[in-house]
Protein backbone atom coordinates (compact mmCIF):
# COMPACT_ATOMS: atom_id res chain seq x y z
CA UNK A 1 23.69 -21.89 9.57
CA UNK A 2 26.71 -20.97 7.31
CA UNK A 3 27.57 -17.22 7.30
CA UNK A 4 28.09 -15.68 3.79
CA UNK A 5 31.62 -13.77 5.30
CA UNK A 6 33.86 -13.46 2.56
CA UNK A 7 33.68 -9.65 0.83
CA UNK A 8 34.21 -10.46 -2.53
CA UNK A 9 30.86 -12.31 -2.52
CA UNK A 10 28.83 -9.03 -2.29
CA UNK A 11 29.39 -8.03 -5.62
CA UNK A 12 28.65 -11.47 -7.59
CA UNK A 13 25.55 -11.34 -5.16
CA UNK A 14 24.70 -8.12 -6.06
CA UNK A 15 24.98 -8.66 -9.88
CA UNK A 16 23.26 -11.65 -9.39
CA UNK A 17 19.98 -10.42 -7.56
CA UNK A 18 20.02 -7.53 -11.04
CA UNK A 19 20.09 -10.35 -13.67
CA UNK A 20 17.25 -12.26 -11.57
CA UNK A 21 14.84 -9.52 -10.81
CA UNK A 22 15.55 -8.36 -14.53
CA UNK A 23 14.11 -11.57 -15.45
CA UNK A 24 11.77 -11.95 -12.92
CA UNK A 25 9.98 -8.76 -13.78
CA UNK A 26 9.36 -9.97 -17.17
CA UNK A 27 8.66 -13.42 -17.54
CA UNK A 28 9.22 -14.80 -13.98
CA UNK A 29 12.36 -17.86 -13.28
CA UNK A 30 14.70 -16.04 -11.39
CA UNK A 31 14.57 -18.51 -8.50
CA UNK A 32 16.55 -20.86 -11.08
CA UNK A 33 19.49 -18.09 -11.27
CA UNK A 34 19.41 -17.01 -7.24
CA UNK A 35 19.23 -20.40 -5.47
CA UNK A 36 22.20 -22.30 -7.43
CA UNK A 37 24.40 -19.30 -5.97
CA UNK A 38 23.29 -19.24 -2.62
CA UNK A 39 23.55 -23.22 -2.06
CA UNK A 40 26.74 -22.67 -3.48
CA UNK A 41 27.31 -20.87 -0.58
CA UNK A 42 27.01 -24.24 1.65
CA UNK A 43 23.47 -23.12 2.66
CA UNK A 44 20.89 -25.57 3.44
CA UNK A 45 18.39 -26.23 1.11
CA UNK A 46 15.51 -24.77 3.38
CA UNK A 47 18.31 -21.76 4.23
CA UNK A 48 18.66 -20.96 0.73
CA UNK A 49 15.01 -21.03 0.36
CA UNK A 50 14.36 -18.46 2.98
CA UNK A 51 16.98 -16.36 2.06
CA UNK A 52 15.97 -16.40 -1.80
CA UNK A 53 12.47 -15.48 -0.10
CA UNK A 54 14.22 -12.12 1.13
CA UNK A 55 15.63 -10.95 -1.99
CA UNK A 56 13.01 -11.84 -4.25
CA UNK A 57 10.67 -9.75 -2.18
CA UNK A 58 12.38 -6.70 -3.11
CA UNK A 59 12.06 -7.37 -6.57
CA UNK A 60 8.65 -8.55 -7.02
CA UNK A 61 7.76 -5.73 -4.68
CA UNK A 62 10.01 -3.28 -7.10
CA UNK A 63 7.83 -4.77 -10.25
CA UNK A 64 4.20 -4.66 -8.47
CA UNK A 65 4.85 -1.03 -7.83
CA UNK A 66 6.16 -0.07 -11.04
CA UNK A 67 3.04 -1.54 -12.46
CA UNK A 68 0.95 -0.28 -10.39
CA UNK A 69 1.90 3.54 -10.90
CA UNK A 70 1.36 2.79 -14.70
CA UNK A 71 -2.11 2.14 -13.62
CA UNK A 72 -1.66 -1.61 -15.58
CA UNK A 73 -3.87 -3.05 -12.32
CA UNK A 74 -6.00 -2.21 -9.47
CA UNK A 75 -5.33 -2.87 -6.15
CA UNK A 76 -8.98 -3.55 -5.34
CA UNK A 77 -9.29 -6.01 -8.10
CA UNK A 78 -6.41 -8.24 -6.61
CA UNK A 79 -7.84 -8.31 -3.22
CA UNK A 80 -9.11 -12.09 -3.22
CA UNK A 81 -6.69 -12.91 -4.38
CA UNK A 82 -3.52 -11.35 -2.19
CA UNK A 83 -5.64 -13.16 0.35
CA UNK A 84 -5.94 -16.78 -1.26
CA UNK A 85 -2.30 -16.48 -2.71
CA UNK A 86 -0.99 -15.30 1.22
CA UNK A 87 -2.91 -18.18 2.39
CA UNK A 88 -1.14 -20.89 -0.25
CA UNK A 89 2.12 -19.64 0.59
CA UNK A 90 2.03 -20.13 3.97
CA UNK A 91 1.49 -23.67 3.86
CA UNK A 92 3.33 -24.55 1.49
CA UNK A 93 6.55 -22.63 2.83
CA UNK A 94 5.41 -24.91 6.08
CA UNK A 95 4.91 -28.16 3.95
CA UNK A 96 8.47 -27.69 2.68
CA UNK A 97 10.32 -27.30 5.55
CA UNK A 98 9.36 -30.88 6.39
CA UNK A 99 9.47 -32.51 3.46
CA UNK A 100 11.44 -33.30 0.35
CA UNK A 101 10.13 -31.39 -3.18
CA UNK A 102 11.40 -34.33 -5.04
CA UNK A 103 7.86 -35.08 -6.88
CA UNK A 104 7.43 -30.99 -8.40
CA UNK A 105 10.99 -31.41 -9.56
CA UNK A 106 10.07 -34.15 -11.58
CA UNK A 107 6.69 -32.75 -13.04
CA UNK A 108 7.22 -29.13 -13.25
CA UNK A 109 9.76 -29.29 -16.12
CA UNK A 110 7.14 -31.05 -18.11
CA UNK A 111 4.45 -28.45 -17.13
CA UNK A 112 6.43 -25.60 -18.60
CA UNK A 113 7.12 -27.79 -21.70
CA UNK A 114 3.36 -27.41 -22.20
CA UNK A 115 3.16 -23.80 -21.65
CA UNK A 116 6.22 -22.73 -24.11
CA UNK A 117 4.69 -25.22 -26.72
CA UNK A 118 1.23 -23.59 -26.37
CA UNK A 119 2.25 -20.26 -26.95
CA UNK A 120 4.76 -21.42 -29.99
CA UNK A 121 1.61 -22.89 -31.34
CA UNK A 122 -0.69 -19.79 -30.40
CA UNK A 123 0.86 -16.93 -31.02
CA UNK A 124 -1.75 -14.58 -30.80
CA UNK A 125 -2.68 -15.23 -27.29
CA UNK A 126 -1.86 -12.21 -25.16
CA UNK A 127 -1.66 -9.88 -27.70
CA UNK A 128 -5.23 -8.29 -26.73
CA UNK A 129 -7.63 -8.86 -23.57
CA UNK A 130 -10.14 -11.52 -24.18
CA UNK A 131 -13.08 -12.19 -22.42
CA UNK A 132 -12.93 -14.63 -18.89
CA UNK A 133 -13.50 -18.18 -18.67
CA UNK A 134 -13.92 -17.58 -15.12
CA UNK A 135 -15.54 -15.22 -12.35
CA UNK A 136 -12.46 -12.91 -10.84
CA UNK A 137 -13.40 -14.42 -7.57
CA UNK A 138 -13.36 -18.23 -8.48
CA UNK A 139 -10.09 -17.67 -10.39
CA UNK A 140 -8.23 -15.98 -7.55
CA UNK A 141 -9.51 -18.75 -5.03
CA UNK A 142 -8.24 -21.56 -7.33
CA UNK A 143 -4.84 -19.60 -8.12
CA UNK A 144 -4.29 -17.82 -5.43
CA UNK A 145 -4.20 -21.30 -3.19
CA UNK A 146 -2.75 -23.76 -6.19
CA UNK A 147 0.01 -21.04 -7.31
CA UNK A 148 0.75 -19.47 -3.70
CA UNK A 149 0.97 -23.03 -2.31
CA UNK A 150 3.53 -23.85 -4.96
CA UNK A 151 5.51 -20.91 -4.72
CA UNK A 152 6.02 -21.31 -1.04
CA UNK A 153 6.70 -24.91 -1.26
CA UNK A 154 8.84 -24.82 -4.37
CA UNK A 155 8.86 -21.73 -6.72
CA UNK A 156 10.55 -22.31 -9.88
CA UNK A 157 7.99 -21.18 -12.98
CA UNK A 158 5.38 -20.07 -10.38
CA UNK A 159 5.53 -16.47 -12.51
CA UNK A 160 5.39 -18.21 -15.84
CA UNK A 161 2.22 -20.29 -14.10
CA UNK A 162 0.47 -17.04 -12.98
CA UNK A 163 0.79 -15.07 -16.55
CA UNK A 164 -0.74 -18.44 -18.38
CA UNK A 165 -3.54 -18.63 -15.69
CA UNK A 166 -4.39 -14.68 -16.03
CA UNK A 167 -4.17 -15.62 -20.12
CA UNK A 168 -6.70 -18.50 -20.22
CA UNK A 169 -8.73 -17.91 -17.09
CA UNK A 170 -9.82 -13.90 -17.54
CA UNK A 171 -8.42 -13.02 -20.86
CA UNK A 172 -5.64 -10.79 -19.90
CA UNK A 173 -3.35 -9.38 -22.61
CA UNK A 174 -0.23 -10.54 -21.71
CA UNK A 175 1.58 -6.66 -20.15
CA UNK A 176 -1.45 -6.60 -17.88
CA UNK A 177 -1.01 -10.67 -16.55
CA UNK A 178 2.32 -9.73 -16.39
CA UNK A 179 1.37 -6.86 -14.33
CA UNK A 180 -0.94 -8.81 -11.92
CA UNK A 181 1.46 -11.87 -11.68
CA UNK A 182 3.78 -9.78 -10.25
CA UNK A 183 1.66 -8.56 -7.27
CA UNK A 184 0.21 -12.18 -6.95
CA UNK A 185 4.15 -13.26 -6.65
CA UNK A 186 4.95 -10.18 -4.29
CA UNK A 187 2.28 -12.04 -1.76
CA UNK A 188 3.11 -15.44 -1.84
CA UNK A 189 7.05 -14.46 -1.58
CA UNK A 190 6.02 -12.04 1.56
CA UNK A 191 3.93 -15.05 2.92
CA UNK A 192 6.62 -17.57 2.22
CA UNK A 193 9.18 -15.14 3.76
CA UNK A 194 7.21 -14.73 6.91
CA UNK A 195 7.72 -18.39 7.83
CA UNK A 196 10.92 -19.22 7.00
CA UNK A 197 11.95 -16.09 9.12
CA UNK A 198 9.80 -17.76 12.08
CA UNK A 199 11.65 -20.94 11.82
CA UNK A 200 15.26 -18.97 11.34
CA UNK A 201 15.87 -19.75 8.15
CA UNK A 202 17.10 -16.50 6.36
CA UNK A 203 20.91 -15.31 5.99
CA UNK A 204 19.95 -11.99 6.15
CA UNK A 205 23.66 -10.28 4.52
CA UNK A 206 23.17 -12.07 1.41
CA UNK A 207 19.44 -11.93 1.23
CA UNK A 208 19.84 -8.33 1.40
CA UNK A 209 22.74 -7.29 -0.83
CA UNK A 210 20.76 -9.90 -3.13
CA UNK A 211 17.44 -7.88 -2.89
CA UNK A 212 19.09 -4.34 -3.40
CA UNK A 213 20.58 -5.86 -6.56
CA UNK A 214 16.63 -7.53 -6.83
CA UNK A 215 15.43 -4.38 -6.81
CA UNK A 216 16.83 -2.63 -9.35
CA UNK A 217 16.88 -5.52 -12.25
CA UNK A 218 12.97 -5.26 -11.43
CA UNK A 219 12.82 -1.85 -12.49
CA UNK A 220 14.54 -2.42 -15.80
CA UNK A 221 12.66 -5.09 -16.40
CA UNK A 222 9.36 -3.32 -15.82
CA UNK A 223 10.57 -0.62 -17.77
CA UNK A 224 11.39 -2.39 -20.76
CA UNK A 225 8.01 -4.60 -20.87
CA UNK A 226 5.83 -0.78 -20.25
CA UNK A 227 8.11 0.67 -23.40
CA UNK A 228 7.59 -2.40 -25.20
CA UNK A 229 4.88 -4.54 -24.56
CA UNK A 230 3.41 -7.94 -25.63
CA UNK A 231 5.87 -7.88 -28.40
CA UNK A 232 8.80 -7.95 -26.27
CA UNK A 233 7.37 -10.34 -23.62
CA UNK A 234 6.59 -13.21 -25.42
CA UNK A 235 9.77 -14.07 -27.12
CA UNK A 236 11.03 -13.04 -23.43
CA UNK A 237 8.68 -15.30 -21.94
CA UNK A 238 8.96 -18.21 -24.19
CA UNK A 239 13.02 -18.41 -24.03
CA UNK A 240 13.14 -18.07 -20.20
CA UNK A 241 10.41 -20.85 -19.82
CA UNK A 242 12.71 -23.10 -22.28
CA UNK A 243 15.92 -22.55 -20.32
CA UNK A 244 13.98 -22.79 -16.91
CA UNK A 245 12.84 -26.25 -18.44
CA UNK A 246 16.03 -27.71 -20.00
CA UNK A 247 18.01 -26.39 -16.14
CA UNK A 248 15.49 -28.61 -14.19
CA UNK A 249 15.63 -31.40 -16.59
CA UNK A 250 19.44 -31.65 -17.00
CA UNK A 251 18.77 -31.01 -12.42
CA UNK A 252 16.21 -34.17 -12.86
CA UNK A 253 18.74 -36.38 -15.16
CA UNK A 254 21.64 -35.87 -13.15
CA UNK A 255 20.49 -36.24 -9.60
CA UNK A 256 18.43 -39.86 -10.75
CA UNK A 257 21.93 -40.66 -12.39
CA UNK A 258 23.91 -39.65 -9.44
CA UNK A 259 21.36 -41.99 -7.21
């Protein structure tokens, strides 16, 4: 596996893990910033995965526990589903490392089409809690497995996926989904990061320089969406799904042209 030698790289890795746990924090998609860089690097695709596994731990791990000390979730509340979410994770971080993601390139972009259109078209969804379409338990199965599955396997818009699913499925406001996504994305990247590390595929010098930058972008970004709220989330939320969209689109276009 290529080594990441060269010192200059530190800082643009640094700057890069602030930017992407800045955005992560908020509105999720900083996958889409972190793993261009590191395959840039010459890593292998299931190399850059793992490694974009380390860093992003630190940041959705920054986020959860910002949250958490501003009391916007309880642990004991997300206990189903850190367990279903784990689970999800772990296979699909195991499904990917043996086969292509081809297929959730293609339909993902058109999934978060969906979700930026619905909120364009709803805008007062997530401005107040609302009451649940499901039972905490049923929802956190069904999530935890669907969205930790993905994240491991792919990851791209899994944070945008979680906030919509704690919108429509138990009425969250949107601070507080944003709050729970981020714990829900802290598991499945720990889970995720657990086998790639078994099968030796983390370059641990970038992934860490990465997550110290990770780690502080999270706590701006947490601090920014406690001081300002729904209001500053969902423009936040809608732009970064839209430019998470129209990257794995133009990704889509080029690679079927290039073929």
């Amino acid at each position: 596996m290529p080594r990441v030698a060269a010192a200059w790289l530190y800082p643009v890795l640094f700057a890069t893990g602030v930017s992407a746990g800045f955005v992560d924090s908020i509105a999720g998609g900083g996958g889409l910033i972190t793993i261009p860089i590191l395959m840039s690097l010459g890593l292998a695709p299931q190399d850059a995965l793992g490694t974009n596994k380390l860093q992003a731990t630190f940041g959705s791990g920054s986020a959860a526990w910002h949250y958490g000390q501003a009391g916007l979730f309880q642990w004991r509340a997300c206990r189903v589903g850190i367990l279903f979410t784990g689970l999800g994770s772990l296979a699909g971080a195991l499904v990917v490392t043996r086969l292509s993601p081809d297929f959730l390139r293609h339909v993902i972009p058109w999934l978060l089409v969906l979700i930026a259109l619905y909120f364009l078209w709803r805008p007062e969804i997530g401005g107040q809690d609302r009451p649940a379409r499901l039972s905490d338990n049923r929802f956190h199965v069904l999530c935890g497995l669907g969205l930790g599955f993905y994240d491991g396997f792919f990851g791209p818009g899994t944070g945008s996926f979680w906030a919509m699913a704690y919108l429509l499925g138990l009425g969250f406001n949107l601070t507080r989904a944003t709050a729970y996504t981020k714990v829900m994305n802290f598991t499945s990247n720990l889970g995720a990061l657990a086998v790639f590390l078994w099968l030796g595929h983390v370059e641990f010098a970038a992934g860490l320089v990465m997550g110290v930058g990770q780690f502080a972008g999270a706590r701006l970004g947490s601090r920014a969406v406690l001081k300002r709220g729904a209001g500053f989330i969902r423009p936040f939320f809608i732009t970064v799904v839209l430019l998470i969209t129209g990257k794995l689109l133009c990704q889509n276009f080029f690679q079927s042209h290039a073929h």
